[in-house]
N, C-alpha and C. Protein backbone atom coordinates (compact mmCIF):
# COMPACT_ATOMS: atom_id res chain seq x y z
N UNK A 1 68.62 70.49 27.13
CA UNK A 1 68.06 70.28 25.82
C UNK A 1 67.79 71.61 25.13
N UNK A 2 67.15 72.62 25.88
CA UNK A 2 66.94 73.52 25.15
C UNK A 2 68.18 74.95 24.79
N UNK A 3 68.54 74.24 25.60
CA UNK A 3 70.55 75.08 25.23
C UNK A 3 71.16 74.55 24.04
N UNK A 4 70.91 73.19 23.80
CA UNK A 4 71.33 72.66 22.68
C UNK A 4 70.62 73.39 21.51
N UNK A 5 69.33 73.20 21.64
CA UNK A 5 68.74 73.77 20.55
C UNK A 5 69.00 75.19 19.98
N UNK A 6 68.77 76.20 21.01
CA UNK A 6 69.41 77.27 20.95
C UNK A 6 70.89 78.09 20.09
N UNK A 7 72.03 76.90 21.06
CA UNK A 7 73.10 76.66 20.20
C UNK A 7 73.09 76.64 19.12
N UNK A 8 72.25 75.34 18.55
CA UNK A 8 72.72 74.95 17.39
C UNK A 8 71.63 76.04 16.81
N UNK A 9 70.77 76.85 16.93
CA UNK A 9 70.30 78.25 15.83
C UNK A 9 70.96 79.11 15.94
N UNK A 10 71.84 79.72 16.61
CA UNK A 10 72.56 80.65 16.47
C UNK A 10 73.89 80.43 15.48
N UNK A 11 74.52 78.99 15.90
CA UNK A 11 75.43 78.62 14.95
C UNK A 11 75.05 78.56 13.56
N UNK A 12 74.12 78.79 13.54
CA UNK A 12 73.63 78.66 12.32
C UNK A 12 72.61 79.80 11.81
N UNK A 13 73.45 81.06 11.37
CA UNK A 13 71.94 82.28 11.33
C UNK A 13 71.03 82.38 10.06
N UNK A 14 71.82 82.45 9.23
CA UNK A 14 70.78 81.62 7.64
C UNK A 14 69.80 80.62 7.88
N UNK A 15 70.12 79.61 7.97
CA UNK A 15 68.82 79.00 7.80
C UNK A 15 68.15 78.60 8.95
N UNK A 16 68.06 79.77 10.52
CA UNK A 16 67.78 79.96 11.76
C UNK A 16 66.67 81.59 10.93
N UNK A 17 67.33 82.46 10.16
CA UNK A 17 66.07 83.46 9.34
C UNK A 17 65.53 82.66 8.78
N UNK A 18 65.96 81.82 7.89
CA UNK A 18 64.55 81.11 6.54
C UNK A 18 63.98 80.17 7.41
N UNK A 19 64.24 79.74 8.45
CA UNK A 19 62.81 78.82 9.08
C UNK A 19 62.61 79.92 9.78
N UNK A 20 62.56 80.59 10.66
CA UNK A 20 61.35 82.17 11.20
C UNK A 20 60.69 82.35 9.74
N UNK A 21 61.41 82.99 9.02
CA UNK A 21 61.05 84.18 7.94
C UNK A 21 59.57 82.55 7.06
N UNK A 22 60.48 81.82 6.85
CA UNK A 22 59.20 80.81 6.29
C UNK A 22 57.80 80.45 7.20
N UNK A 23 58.07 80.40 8.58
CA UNK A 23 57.33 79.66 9.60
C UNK A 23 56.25 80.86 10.01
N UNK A 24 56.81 81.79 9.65
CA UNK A 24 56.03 82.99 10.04
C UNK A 24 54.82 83.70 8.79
N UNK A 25 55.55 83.08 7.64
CA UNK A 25 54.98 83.52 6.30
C UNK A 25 54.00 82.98 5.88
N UNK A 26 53.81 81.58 6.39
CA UNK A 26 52.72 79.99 6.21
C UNK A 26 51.94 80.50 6.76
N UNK A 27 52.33 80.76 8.64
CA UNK A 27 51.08 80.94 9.67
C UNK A 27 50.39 82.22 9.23
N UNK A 28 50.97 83.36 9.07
CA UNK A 28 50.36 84.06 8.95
C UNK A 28 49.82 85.27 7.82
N UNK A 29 50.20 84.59 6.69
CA UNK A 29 50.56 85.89 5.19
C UNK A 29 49.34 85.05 4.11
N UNK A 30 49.38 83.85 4.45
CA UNK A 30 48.93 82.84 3.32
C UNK A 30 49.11 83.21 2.01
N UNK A 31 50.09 82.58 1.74
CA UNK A 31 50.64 82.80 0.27
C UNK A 31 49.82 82.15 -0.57
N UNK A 32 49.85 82.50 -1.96
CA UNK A 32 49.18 81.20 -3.32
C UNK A 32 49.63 79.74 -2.68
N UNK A 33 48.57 78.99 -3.16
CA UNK A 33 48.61 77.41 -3.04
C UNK A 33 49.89 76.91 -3.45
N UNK A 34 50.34 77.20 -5.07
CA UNK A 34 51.31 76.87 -5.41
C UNK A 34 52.75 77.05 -4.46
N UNK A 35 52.96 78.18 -4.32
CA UNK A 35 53.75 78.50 -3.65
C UNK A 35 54.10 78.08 -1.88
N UNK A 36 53.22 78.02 -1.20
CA UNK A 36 52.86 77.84 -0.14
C UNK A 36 53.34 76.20 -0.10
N UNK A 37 52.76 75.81 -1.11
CA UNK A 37 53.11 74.07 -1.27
C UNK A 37 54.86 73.94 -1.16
N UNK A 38 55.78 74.64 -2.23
CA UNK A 38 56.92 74.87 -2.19
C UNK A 38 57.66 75.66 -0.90
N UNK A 39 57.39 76.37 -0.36
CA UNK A 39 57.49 76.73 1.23
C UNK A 39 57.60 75.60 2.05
N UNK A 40 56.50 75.14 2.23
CA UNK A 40 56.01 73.78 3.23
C UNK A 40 57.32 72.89 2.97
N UNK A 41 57.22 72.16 1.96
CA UNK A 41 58.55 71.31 1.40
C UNK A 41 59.74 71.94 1.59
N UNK A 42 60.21 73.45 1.80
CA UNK A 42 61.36 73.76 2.38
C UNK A 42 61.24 73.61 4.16
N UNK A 43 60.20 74.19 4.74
CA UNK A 43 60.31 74.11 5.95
C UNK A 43 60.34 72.61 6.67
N UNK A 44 59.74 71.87 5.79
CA UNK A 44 60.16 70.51 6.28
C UNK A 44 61.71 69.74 6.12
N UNK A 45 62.16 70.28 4.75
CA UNK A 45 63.87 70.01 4.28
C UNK A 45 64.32 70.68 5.55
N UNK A 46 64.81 71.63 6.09
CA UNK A 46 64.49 72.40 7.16
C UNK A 46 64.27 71.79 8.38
N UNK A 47 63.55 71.15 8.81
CA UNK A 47 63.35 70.78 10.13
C UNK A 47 64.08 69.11 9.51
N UNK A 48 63.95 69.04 9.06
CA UNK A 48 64.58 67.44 8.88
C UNK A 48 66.11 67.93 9.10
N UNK A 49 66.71 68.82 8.66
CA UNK A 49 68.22 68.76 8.63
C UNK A 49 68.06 69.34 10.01
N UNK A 50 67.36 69.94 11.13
CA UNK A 50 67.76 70.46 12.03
C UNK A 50 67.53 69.08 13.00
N UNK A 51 67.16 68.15 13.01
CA UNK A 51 66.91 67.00 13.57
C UNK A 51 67.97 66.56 13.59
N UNK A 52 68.45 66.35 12.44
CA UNK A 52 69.53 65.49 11.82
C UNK A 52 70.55 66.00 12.42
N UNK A 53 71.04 67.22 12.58
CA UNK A 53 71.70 68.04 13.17
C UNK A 53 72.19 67.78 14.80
N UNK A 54 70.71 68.24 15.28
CA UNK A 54 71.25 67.76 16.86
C UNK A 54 70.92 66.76 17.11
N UNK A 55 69.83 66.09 16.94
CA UNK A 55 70.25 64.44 17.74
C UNK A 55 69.72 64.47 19.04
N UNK A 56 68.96 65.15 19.78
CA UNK A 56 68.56 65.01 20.91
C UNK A 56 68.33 63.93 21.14
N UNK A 57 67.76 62.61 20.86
CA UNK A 57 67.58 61.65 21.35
C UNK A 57 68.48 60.30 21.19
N UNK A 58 69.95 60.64 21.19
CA UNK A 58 70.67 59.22 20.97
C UNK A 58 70.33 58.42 22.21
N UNK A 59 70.58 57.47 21.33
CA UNK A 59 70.42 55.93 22.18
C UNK A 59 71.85 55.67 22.77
């Protein structure tokens, strides 16, 4: 499982930086509200397509 995951961030180095570079910027920079709000909503677009992506759990 975690080879998969791996895999699939390297295959992918763009948006493998903007989720670090975002995930890192939330936890620890605290941006304006506004902004921070618009972050959040990418890092979730973001983890939704990386889900979507691998699939770890087919049935």
């Amino acid at each position: 499982m975690f080879k998969k995951i791996l895999n699939s961030l390297i295959d992918q180095p763009l948006l493998t930086s903007l989720f670090a570079t975002d995930f890192f910027i939330l936890l620890f920079h605290r941006p304006p509200f506004l902004f921070s709000l618009l972050m959040l909503g990418a890092l979730m677009a973001m983890c939704m397509y990386f889900g979507q992506k691998l699939a770890l759990f087919k049935v």
